[in-house]
Protein backbone atom coordinates (compact mmCIF):
# COMPACT_ATOMS: atom_id res chain seq x y z
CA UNK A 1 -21.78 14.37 16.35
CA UNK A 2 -22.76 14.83 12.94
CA UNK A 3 -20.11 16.11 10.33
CA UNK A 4 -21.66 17.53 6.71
CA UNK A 5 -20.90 14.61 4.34
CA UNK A 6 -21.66 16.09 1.50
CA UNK A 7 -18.86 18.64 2.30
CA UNK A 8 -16.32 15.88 3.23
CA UNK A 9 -16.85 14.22 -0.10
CA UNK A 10 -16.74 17.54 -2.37
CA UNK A 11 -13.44 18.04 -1.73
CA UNK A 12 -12.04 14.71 -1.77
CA UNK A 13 -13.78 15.02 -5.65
CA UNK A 14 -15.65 12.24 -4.58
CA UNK A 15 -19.07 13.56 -5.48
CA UNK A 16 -20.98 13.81 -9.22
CA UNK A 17 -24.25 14.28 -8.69
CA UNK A 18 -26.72 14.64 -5.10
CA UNK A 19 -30.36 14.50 -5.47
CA UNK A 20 -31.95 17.65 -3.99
CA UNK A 21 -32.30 17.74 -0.34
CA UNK A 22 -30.31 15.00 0.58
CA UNK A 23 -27.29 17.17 1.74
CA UNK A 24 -30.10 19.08 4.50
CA UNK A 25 -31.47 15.76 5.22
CA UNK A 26 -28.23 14.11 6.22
CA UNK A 27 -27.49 17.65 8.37
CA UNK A 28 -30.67 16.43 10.45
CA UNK A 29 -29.57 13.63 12.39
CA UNK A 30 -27.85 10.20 12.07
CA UNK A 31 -29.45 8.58 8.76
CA UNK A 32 -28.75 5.27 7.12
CA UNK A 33 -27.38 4.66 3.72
CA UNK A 34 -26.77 2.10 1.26
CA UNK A 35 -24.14 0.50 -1.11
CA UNK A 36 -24.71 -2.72 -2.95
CA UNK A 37 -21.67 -5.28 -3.56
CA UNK A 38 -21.66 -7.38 -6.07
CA UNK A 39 -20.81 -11.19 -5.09
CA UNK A 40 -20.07 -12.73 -8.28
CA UNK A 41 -16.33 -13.39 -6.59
CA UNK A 42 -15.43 -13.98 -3.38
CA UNK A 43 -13.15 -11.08 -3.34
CA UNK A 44 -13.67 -7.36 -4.00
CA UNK A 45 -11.30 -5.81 -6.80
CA UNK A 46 -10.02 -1.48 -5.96
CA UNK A 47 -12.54 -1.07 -8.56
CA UNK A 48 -15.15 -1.69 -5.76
CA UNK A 49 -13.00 0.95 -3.24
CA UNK A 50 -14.90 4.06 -4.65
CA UNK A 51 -17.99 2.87 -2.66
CA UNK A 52 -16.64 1.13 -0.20
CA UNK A 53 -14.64 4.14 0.85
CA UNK A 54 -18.28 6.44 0.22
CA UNK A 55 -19.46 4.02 3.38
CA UNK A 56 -16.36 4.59 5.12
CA UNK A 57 -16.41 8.16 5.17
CA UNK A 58 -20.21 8.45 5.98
CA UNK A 59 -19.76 6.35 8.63
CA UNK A 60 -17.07 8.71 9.89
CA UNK A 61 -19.40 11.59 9.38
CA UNK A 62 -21.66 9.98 12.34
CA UNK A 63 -24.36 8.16 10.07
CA UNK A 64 -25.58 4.15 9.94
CA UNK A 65 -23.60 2.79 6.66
CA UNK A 66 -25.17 -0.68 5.11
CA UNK A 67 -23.38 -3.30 2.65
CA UNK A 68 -25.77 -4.60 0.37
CA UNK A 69 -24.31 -8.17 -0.62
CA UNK A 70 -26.51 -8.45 -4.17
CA UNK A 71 -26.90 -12.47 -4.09
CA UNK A 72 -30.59 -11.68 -6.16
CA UNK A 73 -29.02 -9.58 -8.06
CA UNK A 74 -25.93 -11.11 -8.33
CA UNK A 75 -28.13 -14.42 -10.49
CA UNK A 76 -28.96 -11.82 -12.59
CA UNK A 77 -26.47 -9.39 -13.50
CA UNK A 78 -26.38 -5.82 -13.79
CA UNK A 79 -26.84 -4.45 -17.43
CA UNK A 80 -25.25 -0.83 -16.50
CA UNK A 81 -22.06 -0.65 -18.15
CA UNK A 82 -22.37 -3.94 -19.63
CA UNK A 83 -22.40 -4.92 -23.15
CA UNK A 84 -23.26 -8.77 -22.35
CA UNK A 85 -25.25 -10.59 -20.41
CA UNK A 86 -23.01 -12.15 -17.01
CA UNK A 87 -23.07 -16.00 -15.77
CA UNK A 88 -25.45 -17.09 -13.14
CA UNK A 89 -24.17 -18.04 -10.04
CA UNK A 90 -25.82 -20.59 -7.42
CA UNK A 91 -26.72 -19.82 -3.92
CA UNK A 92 -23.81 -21.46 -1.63
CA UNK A 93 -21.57 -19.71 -3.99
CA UNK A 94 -22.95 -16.58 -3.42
CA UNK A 95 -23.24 -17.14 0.49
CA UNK A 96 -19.62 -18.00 0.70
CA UNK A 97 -18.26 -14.76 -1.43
CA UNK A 98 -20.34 -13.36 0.67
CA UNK A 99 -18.89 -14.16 3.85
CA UNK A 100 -15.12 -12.88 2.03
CA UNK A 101 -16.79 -9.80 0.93
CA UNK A 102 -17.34 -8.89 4.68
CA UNK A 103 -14.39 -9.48 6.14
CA UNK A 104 -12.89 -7.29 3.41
CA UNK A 105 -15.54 -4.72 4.34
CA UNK A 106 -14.88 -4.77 7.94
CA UNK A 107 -11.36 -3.27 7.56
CA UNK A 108 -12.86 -0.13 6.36
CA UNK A 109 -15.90 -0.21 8.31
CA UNK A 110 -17.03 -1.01 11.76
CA UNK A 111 -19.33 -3.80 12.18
CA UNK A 112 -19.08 -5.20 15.70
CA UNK A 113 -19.16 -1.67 18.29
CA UNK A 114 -22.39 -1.30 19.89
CA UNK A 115 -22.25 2.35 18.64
CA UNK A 116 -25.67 3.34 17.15
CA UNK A 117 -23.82 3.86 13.65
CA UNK A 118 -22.62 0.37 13.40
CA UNK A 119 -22.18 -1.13 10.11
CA UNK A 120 -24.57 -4.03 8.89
CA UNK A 121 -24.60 -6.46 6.21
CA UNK A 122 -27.61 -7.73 4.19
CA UNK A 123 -28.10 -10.05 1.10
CA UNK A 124 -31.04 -8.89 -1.24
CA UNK A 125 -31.39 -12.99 -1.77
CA UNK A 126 -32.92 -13.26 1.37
CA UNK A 127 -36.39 -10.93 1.10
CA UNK A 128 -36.26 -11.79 -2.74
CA UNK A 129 -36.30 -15.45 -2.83
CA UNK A 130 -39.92 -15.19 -0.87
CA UNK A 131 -41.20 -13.64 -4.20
CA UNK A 132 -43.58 -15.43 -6.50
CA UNK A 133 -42.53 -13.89 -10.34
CA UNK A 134 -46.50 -13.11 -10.15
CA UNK A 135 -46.29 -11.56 -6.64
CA UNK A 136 -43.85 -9.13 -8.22
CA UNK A 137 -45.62 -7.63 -11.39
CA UNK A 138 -48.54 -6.73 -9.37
CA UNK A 139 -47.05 -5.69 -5.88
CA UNK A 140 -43.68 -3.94 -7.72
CA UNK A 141 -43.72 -3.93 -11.68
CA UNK A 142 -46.74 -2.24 -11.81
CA UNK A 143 -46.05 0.85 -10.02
CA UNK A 144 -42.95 2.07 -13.16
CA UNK A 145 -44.52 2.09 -16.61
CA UNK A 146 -42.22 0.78 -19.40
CA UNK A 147 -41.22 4.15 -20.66
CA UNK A 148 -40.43 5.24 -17.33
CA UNK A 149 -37.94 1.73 -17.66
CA UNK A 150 -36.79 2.55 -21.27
CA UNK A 151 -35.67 6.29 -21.08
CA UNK A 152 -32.85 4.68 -18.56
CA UNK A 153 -29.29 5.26 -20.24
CA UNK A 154 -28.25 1.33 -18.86
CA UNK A 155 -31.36 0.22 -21.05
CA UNK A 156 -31.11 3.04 -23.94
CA UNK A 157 -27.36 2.26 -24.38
CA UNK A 158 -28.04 -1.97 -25.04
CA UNK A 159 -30.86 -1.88 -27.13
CA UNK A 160 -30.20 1.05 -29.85
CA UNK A 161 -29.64 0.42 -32.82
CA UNK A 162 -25.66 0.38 -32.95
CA UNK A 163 -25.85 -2.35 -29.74
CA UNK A 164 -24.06 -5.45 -31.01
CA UNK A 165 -26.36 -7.93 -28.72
CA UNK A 166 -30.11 -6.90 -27.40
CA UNK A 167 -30.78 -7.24 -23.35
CA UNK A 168 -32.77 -9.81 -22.27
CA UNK A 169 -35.91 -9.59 -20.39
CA UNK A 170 -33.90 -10.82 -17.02
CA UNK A 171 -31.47 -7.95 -17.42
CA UNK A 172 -34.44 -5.93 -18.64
CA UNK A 173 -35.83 -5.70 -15.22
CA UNK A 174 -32.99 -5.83 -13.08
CA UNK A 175 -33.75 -1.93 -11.99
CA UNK A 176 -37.10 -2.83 -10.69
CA UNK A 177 -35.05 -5.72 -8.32
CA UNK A 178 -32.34 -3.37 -7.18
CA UNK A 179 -35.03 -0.30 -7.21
CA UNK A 180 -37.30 -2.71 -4.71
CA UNK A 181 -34.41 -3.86 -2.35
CA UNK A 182 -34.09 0.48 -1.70
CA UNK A 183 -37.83 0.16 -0.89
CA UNK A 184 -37.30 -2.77 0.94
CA UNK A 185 -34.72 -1.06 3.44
CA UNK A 186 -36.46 2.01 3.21
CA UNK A 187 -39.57 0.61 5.14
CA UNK A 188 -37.24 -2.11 6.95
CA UNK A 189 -34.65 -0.24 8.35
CA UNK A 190 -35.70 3.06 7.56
CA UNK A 191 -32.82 3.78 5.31
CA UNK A 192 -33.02 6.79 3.21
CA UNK A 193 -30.17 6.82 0.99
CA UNK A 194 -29.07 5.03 -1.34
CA UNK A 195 -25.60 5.31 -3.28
CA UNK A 196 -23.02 4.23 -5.94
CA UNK A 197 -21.01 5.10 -9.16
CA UNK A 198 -22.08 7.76 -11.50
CA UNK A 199 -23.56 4.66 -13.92
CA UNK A 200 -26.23 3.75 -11.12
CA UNK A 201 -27.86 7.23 -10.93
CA UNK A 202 -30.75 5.41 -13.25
CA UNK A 203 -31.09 2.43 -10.76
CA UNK A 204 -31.53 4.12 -7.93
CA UNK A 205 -33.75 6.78 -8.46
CA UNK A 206 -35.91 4.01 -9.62
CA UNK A 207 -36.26 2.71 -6.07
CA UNK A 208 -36.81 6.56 -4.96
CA UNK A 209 -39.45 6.47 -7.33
CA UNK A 210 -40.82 3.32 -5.61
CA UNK A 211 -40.39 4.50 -2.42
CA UNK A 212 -42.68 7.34 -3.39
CA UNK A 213 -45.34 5.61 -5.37
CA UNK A 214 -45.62 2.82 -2.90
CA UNK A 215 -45.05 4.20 0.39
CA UNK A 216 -45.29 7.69 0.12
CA UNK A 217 -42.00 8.49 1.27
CA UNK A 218 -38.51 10.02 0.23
CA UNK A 219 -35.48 8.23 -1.03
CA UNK A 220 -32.19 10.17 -1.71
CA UNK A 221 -29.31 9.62 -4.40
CA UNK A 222 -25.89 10.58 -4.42
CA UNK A 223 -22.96 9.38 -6.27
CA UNK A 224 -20.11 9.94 -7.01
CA UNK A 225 -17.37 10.06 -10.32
CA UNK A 226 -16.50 6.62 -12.10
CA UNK A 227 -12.26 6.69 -11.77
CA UNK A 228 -10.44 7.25 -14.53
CA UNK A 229 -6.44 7.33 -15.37
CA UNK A 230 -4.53 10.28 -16.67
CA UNK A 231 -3.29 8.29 -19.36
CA UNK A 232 -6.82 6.68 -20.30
CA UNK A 233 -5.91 3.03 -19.22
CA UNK A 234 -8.98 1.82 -17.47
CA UNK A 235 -8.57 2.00 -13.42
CA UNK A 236 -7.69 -0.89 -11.15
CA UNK A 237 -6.52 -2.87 -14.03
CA UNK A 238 -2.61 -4.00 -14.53
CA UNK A 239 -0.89 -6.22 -16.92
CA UNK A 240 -2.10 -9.41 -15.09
CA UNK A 241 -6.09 -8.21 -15.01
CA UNK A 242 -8.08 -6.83 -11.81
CA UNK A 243 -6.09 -5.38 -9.03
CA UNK A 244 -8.18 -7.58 -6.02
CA UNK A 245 -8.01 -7.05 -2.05
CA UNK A 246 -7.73 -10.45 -1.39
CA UNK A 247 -3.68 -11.39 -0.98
CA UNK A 248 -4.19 -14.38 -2.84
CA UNK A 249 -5.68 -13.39 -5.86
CA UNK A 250 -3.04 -9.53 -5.79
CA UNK A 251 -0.22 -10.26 -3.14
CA UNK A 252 0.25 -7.13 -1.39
CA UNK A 253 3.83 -6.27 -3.28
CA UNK A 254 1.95 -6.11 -6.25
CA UNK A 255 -0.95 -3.98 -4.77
CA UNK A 256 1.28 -1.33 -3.42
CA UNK A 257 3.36 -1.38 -6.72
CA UNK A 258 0.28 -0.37 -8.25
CA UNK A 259 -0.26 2.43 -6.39
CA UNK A 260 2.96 3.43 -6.53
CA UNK A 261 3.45 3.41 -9.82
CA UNK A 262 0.52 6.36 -10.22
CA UNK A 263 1.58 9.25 -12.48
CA UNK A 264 1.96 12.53 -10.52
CA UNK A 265 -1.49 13.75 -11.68
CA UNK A 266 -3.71 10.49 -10.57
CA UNK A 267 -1.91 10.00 -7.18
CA UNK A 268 -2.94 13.75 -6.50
CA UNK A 269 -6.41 12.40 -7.19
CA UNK A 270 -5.98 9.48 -5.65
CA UNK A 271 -5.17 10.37 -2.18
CA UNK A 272 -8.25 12.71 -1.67
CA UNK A 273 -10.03 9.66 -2.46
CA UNK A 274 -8.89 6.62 -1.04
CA UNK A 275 -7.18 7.81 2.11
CA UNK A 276 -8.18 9.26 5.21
CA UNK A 277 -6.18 11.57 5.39
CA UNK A 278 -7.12 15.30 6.14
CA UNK A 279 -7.45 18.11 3.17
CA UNK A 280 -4.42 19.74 5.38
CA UNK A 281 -2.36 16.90 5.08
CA UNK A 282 -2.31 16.16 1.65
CA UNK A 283 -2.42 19.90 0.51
CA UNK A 284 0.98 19.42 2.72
CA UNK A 285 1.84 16.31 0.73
CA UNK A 286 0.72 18.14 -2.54
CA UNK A 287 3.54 20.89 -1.69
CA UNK A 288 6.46 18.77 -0.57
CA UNK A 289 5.97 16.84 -4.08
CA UNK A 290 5.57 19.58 -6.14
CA UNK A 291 9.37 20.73 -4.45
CA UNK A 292 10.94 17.30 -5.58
CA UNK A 293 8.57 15.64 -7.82
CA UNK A 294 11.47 12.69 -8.72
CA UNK A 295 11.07 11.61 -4.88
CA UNK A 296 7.17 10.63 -5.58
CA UNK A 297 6.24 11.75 -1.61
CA UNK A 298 2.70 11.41 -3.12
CA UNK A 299 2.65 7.71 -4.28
CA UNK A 300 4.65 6.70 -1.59
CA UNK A 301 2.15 8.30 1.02
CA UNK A 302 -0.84 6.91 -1.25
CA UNK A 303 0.48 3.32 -1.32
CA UNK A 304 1.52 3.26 2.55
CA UNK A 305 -2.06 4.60 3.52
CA UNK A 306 -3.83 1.74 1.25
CA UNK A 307 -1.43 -1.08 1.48
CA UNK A 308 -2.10 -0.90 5.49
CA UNK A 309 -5.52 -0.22 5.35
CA UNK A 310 -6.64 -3.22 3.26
CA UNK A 311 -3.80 -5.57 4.35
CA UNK A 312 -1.95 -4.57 7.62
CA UNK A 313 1.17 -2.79 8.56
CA UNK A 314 3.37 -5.32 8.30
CA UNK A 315 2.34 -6.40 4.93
CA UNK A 316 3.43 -2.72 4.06
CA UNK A 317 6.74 -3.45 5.65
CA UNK A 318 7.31 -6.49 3.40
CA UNK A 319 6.51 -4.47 0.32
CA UNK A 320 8.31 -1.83 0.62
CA UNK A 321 11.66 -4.28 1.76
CA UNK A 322 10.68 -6.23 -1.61
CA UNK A 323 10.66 -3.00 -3.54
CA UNK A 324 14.01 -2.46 -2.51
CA UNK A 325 15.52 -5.42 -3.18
CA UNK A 326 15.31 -4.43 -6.72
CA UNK A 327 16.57 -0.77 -6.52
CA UNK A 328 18.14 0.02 -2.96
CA UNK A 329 20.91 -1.63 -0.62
CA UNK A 330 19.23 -4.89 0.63
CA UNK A 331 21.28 -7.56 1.24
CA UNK A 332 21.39 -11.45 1.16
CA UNK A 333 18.93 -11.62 4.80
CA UNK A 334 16.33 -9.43 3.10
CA UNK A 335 15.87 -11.84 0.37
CA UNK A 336 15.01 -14.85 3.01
CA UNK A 337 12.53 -12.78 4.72
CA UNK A 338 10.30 -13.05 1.25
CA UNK A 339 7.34 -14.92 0.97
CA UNK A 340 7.59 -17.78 -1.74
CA UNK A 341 5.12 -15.51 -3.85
CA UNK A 342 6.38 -11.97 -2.95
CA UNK A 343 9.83 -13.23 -4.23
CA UNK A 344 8.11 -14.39 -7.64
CA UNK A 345 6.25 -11.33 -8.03
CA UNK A 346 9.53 -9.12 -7.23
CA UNK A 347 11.48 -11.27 -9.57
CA UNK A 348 8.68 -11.99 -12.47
CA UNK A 349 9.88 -12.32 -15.60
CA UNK A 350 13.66 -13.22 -14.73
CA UNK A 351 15.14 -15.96 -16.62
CA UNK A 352 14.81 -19.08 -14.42
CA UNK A 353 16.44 -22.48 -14.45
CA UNK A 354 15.76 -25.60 -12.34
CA UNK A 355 17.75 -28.21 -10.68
CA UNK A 356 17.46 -30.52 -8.24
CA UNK A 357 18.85 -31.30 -4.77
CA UNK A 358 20.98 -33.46 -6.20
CA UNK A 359 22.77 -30.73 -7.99
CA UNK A 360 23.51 -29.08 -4.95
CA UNK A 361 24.11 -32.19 -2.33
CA UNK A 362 28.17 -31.70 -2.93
CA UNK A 363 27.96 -27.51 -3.86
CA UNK A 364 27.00 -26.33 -7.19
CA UNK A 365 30.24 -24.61 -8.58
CA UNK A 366 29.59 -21.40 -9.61
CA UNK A 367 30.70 -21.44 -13.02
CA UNK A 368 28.75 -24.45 -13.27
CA UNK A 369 25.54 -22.49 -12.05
CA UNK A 370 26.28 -19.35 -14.76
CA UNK A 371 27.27 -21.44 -17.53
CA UNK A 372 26.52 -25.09 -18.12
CA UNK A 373 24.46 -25.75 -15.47
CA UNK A 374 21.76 -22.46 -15.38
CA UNK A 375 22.74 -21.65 -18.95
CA UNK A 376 22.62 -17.84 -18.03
CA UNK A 377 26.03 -16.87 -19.76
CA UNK A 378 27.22 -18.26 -23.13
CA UNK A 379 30.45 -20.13 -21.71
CA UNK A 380 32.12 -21.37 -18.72
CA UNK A 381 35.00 -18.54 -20.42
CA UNK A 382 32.45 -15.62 -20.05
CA UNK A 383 31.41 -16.38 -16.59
CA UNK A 384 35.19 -16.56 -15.48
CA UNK A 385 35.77 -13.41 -17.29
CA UNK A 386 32.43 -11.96 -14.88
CA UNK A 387 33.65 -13.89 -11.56
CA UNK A 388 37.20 -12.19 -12.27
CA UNK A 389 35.25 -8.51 -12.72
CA UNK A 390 34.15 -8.84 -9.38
CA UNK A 391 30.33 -8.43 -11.17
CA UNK A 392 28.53 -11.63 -9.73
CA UNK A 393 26.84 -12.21 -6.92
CA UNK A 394 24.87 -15.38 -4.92
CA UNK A 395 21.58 -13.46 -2.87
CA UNK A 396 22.95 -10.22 -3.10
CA UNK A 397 26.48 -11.10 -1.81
CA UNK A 398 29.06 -10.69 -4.16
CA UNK A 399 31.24 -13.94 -4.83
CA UNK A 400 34.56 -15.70 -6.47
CA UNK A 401 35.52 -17.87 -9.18
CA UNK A 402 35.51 -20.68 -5.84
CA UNK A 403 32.66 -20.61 -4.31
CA UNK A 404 29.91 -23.09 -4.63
CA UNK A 405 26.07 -23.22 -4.08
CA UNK A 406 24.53 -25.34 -1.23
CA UNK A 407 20.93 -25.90 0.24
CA UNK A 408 22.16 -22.76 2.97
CA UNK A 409 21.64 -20.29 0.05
CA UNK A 410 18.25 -21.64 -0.73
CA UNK A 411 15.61 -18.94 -0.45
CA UNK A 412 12.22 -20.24 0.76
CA UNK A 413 14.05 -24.18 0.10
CA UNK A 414 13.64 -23.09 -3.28
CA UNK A 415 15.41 -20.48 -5.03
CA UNK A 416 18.64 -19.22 -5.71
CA UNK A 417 19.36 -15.71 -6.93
CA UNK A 418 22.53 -14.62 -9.23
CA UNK A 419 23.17 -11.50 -10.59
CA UNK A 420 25.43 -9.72 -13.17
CA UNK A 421 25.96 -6.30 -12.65
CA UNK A 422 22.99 -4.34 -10.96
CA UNK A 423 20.17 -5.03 -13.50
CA UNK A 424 21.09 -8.87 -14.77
CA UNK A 425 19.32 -11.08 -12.35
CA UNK A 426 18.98 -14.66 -13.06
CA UNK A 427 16.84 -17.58 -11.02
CA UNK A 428 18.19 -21.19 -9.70
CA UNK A 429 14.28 -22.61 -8.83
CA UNK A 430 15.09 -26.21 -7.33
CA UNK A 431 12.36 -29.22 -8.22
């Protein structure tokens, strides 16, 4: 059954401009429609989770979604948004982040049912590579004149007269290449839509001008806002750079502390747009954290939703355990359920000293640790003073002037965790 797309993705706010006709077109019966990727890593970054979820949901809606992989495109670089030209990248990279870029796709969308909506994959390298430069001008570049090319904002925008650099012809020409790959799949495998980011609008209706000029036929557009914060920080960006899907580039602590660190206004956004939740639900959601904004129902719902959808459910599980390890009640077995690097990212930036198993063959004492040893307090005097107070504690588990540190209260064989008072944490890292 076809669902109106269009209507899904107005509410959500997911929509900034639709070419005319496209919304009775899809209405018509199941259509396919295109998002290109680009492959320049072998992961995608939430910056990429506007489109991805734009396939997601149309795919939902009953219609054929295809993931462009962009390994042509990719070796030459997209000038939209771009001040400067990107490195070149060789084909067995490209192939390989292409292989991570689907698996990273297919927990959104569904490649493998024999449904006739299934999700497919392509790489513009592979009709591209079979083109002589000659072959091009005069089956492709002749068809868009030059001013047709220059009265593009992504080409306007690099070579006025305030532009810093000037765009070379490569990047010059890289809307005829992405404009011919919507021909391409338009006569291939008859898909008539093509969409992406409010910055693309002038790339893609060059390949529905294409499509008409060379085959007679209609192409559609339709894309949808560019996210921005509340606060005018640049989205799916933290202190450490891009905020990836792959776990080894953004461990999934630090992806769902992203999320859940939204201000009230951009996790209202957020959650129309990068959940699947029903309008219903989050107008529920909406209420409940208007009533008691300081419980942040809205993040938390927002970062459980995305956390399991890009990682899994247990990852979410970990996270939110690691969240609390900081501010709630865990205890001493919490902290050995981390992850070597969930336990750095929970505790980065803590002071950290290292020692070696040697320290802690015959038990560390634990003024030894504080003090001398670790170097956290001043004097072996002050951490008596702290052990007497009752205020220190080995892994979460408060402990006395006697006790001593052993290879049992190594986390992960590695670390050690003491603590002054609530906030004060302190790291024993053994080399």
């Amino acid at each position: 059954m076809i669902k109106n797309f269009v209507e899904e993705l107005t509410w959500r706010g997911m929509i900034h401009t639709v070419m005319p006709g496209a919304e009775a077109h899809l209405m018509e019966g199941m259509r396919s429609a295109y998002v290109g990727f680009d492959p320049t890593a072998d992961s995608l970054h939430i910056g990429n989770l506007v489109p991805i979820m734009l396939l997601a949901h149309y795919q939902r809606c009953g219609h054929k979604p295809v993931a462009l992989v962009g390994g042509a495109t990719g070796m030459i670089g997209d000038p939209s948004g771009k001040s400067s030209e990107r490195n070149l990248l060789d084909e067995k990279t490209l192939r390989h982040n292409q292989e991570a870029i689907k698996k990273q796709l297919a927990h959104f969308l569904d490649f493998e049912s024999n449904e006739a909506n299934a999700a497919f994959l392509v790489n513009n390298y592979d009709w591209m590579k079979r083109f002589s430069f000659l072959e091009f001008i005069r089956d492709v570049g002749k068809h868009i004149t030059v001013n047709y090319m220059m009265a593009k904002d992504s080409v306007k925008n690099r070579i006025s007269s305030d532009a810093s650099e000037g765009m070379s012809f490569t990047e010059f020409t890289y809307q005829l290449v992405q404009g011919y790959d919507f021909l391409h799949l338009y006569k291939e495998k008859d898909c008539t839509i093509q969409m992406g980011g409010s910055d693309q609008w002038g790339n893609i209706t060059t390949g529905t001008e294409l499509i008409r000029r060379i085959s007679g036929g209609k192409g559609f557009a339709i894309t949808c806002p560019l996210i921005t914060k509340s606060d005018g920080s640049k989205f799916g960006k933290s202190e450490g750079g891009n905020v990836w899907l792959d776990a080894n580039r953004t461990s999934p602590y630090k992806f769902y502390q992203y999320w859940l660190n939204s201000s009230d206004e951009d996790a209202e956004k957020y959650i129309k747009i990068f959940t699947f939740l029903t309008e219903q639900e989050i107008k529920g959601l909406i209420e409940e954290h208007k009533e008691a904004p300081h419980l942040r129902v809205l993040q938390k719902r927002l970062a459980e939703e995305i956390t399991t959808m890009v990682h899994s459910k247990d990852d979410l599980e970990n996270a939110i355990k690691a969240s609390e390890i900081l501010f709630g009640n865990s205890t001493g077995d919490d902290l050995k359920k981390l992850n070597e690097q969930t336990f750095l990212d929970v505790f980065d930036g803590v002071p950290l000293t290292e020692i070696t198993r040697a320290d802690i063959e015959g038990g560390l004492d634990i003024i030894a640790a504080l003090a001398e040893k670790g170097g956290f307090l001043k004097s072996n005097g002050e951490a008596r003073r702290a052990l007497k107070e009752n205020s220190i504690s080995v892994n979460k588990e408060k402990v006395q002037d006697d006790y001593s540190i052993t290879s049992k209260d190594l986390i992960n064989d590695k670390f050690v965790l003491l603590q002054r008072g609530k906030k004060n944490y302190f790291i024993l890292r053994m080399v």
